[in-house]
PDB file of N, CA and C in Angstrom:
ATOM      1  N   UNK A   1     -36.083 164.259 -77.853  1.00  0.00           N
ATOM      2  CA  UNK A   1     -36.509 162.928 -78.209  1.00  0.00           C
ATOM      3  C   UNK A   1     -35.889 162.538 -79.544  1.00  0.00           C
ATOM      4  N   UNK A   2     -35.430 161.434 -79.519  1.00  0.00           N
ATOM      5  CA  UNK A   2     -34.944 161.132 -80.950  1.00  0.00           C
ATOM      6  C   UNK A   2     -35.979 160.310 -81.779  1.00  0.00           C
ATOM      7  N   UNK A   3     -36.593 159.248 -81.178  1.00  0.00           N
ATOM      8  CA  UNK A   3     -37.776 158.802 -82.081  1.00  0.00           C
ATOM      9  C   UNK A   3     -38.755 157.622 -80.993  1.00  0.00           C
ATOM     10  N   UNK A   4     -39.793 157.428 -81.621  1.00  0.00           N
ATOM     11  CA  UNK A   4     -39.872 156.220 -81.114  1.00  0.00           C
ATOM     12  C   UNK A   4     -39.620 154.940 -81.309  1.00  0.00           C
ATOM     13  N   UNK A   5     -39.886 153.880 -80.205  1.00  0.00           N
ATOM     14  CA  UNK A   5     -39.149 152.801 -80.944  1.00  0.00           C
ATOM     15  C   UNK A   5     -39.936 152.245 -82.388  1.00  0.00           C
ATOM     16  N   UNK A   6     -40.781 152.188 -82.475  1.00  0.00           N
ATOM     17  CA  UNK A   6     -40.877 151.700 -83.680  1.00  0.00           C
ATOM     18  C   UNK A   6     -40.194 152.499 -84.797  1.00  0.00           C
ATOM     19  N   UNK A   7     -40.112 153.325 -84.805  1.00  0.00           N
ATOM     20  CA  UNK A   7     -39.044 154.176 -85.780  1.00  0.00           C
ATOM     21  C   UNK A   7     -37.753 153.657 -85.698  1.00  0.00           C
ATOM     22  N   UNK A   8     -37.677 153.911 -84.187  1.00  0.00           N
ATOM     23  CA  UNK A   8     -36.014 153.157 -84.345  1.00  0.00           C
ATOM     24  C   UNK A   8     -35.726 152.210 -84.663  1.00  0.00           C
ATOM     25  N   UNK A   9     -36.473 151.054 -84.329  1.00  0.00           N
ATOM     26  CA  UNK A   9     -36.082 149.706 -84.904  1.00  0.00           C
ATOM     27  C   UNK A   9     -35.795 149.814 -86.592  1.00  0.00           C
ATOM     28  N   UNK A  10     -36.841 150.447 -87.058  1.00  0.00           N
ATOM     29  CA  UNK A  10     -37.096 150.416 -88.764  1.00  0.00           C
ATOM     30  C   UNK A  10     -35.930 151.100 -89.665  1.00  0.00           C
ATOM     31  N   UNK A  11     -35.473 151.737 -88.737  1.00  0.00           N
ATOM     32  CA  UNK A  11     -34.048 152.537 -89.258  1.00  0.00           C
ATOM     33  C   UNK A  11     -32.529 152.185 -88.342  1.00  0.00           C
ATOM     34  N   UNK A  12     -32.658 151.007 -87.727  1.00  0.00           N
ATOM     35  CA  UNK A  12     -31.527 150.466 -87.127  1.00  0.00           C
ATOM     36  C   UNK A  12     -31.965 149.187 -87.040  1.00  0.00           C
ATOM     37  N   UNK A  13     -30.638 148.496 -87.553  1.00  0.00           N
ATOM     38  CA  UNK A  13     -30.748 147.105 -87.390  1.00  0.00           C
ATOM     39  C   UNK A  13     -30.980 146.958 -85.982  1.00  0.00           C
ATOM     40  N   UNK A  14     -30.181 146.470 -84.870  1.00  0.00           N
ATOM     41  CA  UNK A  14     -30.161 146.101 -83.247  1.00  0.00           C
ATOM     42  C   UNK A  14     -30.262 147.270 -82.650  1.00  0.00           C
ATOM     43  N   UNK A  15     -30.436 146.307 -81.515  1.00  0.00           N
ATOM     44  CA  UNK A  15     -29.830 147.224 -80.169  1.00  0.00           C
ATOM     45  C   UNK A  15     -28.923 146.440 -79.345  1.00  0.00           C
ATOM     46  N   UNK A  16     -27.984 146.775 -79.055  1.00  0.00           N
ATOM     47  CA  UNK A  16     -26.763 146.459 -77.862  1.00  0.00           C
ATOM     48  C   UNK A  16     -27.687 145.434 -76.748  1.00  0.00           C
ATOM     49  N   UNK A  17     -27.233 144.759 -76.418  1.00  0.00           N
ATOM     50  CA  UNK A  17     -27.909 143.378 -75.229  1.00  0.00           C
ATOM     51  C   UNK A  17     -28.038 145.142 -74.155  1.00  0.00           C
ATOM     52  N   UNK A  18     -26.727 146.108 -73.856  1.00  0.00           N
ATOM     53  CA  UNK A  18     -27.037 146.659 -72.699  1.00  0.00           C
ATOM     54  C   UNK A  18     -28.374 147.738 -73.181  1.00  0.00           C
ATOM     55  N   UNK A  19     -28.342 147.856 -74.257  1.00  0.00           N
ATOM     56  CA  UNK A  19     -29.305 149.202 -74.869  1.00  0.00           C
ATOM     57  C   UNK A  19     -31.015 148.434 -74.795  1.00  0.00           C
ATOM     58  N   UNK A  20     -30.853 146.889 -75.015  1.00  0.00           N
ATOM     59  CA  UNK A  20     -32.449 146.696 -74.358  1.00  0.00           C
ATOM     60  C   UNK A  20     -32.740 146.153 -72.948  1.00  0.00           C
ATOM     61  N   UNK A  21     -31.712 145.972 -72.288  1.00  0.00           N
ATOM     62  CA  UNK A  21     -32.000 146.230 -70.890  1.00  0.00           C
ATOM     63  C   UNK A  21     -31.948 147.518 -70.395  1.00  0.00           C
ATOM     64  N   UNK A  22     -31.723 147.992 -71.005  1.00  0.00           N
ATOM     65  CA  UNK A  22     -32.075 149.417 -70.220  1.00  0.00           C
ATOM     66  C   UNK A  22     -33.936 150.185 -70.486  1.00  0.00           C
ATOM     67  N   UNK A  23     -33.757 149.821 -71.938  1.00  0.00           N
ATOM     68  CA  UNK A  23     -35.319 149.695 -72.803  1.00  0.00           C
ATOM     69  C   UNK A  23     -36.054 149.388 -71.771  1.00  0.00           C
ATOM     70  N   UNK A  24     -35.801 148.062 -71.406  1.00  0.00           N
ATOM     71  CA  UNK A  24     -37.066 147.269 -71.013  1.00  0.00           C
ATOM     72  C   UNK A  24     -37.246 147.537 -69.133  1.00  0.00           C
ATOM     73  N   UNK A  25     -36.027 147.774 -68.522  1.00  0.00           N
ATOM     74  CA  UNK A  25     -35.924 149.026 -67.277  1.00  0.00           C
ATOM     75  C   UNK A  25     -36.695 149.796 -67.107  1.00  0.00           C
ATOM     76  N   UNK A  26     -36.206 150.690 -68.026  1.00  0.00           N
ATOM     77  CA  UNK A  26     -36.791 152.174 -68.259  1.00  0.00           C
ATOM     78  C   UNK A  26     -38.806 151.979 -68.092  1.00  0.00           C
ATOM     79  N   UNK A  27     -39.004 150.743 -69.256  1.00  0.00           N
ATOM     80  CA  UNK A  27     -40.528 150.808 -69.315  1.00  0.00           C
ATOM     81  C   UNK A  27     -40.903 149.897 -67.967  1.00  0.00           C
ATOM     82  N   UNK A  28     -40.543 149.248 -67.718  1.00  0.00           N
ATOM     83  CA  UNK A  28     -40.780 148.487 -66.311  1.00  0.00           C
ATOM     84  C   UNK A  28     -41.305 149.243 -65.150  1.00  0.00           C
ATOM     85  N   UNK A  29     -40.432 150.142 -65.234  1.00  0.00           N
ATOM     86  CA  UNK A  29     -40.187 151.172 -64.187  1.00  0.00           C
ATOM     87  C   UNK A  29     -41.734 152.310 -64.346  1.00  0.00           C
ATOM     88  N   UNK A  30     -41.866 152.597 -65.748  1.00  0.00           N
ATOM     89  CA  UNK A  30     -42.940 153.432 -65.954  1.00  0.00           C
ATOM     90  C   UNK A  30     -44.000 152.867 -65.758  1.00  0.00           C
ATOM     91  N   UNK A  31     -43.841 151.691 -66.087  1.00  0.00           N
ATOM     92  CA  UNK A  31     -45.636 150.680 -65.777  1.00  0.00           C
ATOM     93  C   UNK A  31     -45.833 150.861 -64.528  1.00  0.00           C
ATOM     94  N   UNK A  32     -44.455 150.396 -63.614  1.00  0.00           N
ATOM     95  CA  UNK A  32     -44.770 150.226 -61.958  1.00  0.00           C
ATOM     96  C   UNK A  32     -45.531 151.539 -61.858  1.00  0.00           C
ATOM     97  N   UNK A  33     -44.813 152.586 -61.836  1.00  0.00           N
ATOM     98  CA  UNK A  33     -45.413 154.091 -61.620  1.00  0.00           C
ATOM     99  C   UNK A  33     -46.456 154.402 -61.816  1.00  0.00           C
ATOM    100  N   UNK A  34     -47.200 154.084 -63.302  1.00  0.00           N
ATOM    101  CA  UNK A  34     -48.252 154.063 -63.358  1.00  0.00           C
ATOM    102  C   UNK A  34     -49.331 153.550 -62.455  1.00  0.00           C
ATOM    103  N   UNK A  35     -48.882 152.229 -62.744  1.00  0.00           N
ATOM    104  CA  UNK A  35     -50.103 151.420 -61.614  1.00  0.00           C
ATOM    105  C   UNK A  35     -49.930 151.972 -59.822  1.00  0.00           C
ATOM    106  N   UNK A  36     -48.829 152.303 -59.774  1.00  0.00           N
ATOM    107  CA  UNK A  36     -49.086 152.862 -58.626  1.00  0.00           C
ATOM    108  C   UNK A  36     -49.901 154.310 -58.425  1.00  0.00           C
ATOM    109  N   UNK A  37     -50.085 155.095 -59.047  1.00  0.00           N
ATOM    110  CA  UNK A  37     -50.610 156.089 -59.513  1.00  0.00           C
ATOM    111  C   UNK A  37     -52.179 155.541 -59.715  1.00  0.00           C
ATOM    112  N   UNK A  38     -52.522 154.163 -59.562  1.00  0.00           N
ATOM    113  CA  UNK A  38     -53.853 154.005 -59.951  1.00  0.00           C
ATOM    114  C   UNK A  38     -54.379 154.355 -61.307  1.00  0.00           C
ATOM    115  N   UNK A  39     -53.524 154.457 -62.289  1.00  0.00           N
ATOM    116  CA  UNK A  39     -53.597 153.740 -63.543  1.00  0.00           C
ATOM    117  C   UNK A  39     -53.319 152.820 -63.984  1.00  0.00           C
ATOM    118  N   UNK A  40     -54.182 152.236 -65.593  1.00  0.00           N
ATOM    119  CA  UNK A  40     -53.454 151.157 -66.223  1.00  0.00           C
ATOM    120  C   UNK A  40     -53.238 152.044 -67.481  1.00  0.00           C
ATOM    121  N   UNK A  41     -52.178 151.534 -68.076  1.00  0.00           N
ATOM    122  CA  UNK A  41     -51.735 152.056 -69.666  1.00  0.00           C
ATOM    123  C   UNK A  41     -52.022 150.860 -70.436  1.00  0.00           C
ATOM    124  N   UNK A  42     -53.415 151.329 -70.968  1.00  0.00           N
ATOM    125  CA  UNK A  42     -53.938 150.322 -71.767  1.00  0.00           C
ATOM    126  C   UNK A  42     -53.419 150.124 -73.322  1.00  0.00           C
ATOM    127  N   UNK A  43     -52.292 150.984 -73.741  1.00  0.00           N
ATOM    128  CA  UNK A  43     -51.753 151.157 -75.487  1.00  0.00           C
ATOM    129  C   UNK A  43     -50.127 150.906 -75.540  1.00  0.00           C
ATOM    130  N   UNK A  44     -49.796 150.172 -74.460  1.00  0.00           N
ATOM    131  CA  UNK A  44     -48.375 149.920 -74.702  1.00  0.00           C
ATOM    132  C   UNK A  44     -47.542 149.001 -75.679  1.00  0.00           C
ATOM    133  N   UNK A  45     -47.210 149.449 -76.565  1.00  0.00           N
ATOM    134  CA  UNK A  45     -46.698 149.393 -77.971  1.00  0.00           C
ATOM    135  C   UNK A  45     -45.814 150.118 -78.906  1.00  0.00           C
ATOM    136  N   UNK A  46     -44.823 149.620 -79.490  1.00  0.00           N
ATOM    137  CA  UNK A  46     -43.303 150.300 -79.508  1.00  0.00           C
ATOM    138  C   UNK A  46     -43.821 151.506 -79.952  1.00  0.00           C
ATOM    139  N   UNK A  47     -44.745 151.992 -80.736  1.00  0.00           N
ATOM    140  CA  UNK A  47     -45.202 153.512 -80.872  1.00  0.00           C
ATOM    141  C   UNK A  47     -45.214 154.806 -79.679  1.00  0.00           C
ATOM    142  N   UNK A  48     -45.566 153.932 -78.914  1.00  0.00           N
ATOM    143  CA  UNK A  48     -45.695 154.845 -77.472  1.00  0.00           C
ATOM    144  C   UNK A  48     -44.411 154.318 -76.411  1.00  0.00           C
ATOM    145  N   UNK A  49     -43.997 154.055 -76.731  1.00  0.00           N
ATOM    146  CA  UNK A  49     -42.184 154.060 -76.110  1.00  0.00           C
ATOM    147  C   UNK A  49     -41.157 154.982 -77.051  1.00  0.00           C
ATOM    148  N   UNK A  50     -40.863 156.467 -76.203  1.00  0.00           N
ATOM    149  CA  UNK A  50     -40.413 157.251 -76.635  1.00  0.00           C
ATOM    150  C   UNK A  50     -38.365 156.962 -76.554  1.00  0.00           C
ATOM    151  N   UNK A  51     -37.892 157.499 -76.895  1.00  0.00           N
ATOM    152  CA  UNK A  51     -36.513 157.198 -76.603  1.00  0.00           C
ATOM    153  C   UNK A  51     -35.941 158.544 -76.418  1.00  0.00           C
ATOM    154  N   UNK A  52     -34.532 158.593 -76.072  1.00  0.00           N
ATOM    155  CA  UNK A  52     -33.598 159.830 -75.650  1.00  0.00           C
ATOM    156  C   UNK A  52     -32.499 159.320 -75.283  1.00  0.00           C
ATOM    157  N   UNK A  53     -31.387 160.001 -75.327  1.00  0.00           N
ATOM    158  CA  UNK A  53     -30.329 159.825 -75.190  1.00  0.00           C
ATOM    159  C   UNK A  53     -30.044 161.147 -73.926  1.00  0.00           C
ATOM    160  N   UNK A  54     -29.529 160.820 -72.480  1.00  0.00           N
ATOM    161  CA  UNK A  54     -29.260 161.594 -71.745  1.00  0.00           C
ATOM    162  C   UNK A  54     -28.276 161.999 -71.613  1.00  0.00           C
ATOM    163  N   UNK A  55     -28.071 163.241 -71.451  1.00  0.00           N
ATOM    164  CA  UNK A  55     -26.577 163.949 -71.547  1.00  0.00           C
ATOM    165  C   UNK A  55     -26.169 163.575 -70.436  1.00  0.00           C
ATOM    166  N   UNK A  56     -26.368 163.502 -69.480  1.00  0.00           N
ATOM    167  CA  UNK A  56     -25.176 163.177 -68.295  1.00  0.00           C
ATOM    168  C   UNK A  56     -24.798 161.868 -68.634  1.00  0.00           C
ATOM    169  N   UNK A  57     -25.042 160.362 -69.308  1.00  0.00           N
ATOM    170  CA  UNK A  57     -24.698 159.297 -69.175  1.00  0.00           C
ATOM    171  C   UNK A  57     -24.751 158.786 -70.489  1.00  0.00           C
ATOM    172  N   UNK A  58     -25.136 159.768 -71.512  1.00  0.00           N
ATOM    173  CA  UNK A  58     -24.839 159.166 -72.869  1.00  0.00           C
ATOM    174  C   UNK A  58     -25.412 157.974 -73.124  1.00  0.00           C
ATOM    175  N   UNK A  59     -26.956 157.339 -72.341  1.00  0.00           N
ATOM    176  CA  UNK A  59     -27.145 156.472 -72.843  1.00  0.00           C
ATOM    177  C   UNK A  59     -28.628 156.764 -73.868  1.00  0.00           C
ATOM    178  N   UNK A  60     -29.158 155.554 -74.105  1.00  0.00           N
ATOM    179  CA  UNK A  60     -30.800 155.671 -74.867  1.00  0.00           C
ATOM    180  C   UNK A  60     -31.192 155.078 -73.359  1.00  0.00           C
ATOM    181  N   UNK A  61     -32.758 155.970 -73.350  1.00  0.00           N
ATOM    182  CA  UNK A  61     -33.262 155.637 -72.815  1.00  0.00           C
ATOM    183  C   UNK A  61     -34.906 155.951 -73.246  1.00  0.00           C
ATOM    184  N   UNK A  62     -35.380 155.556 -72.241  1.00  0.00           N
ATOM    185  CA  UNK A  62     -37.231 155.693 -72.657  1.00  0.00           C
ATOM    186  C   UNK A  62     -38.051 156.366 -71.606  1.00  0.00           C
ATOM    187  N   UNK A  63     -39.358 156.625 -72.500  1.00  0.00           N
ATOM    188  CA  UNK A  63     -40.193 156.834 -71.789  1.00  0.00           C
ATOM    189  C   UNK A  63     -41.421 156.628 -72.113  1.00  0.00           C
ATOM    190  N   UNK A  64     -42.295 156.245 -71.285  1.00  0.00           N
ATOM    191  CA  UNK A  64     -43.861 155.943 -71.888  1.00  0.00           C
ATOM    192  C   UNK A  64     -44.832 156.703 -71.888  1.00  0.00           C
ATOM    193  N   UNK A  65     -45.444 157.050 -73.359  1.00  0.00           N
ATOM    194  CA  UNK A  65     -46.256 157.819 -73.534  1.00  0.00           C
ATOM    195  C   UNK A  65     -47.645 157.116 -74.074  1.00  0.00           C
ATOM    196  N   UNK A  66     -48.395 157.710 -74.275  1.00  0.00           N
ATOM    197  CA  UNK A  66     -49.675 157.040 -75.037  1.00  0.00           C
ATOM    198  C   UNK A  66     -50.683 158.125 -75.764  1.00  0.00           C
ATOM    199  N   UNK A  67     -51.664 158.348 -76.102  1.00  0.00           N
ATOM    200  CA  UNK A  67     -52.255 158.978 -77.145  1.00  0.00           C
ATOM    201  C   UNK A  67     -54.021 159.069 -76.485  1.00  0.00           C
TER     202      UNK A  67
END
């Protein structure tokens, strides 16, 4: 994990137009899952959006966590 986003933002100016569509993908994708799973993620907030960079594709990506 490299940080979360609120970290990241605070120590990087932007993100690439492709680096927050992928952001906002990535968490899209985790909400669906969730709710399909018959949860709700009631704390979603750049704190609990984790990030990573994947070795096969070298990009940032996310994941949703909560507390």
């Amino acid at each position: 994990m490299l940080a979360d986003l609120s970290q990241f933002l605070r120590s990087n100016e932007n993100l690439t137009p492709r680096q927050e569509l992928m952001l906002a993908l990535d968490v899209s994708l985790a909400v669906r899952d969730i709710h399909r799973a018959g949860f709700v993620h009631r704390d979603i907030k750049p704190g609990n959006v984790l990030l990573w960079v994947d070795p096969k594709d070298e990009l940032l990506h996310a994941k949703l966590g909560g507390s």
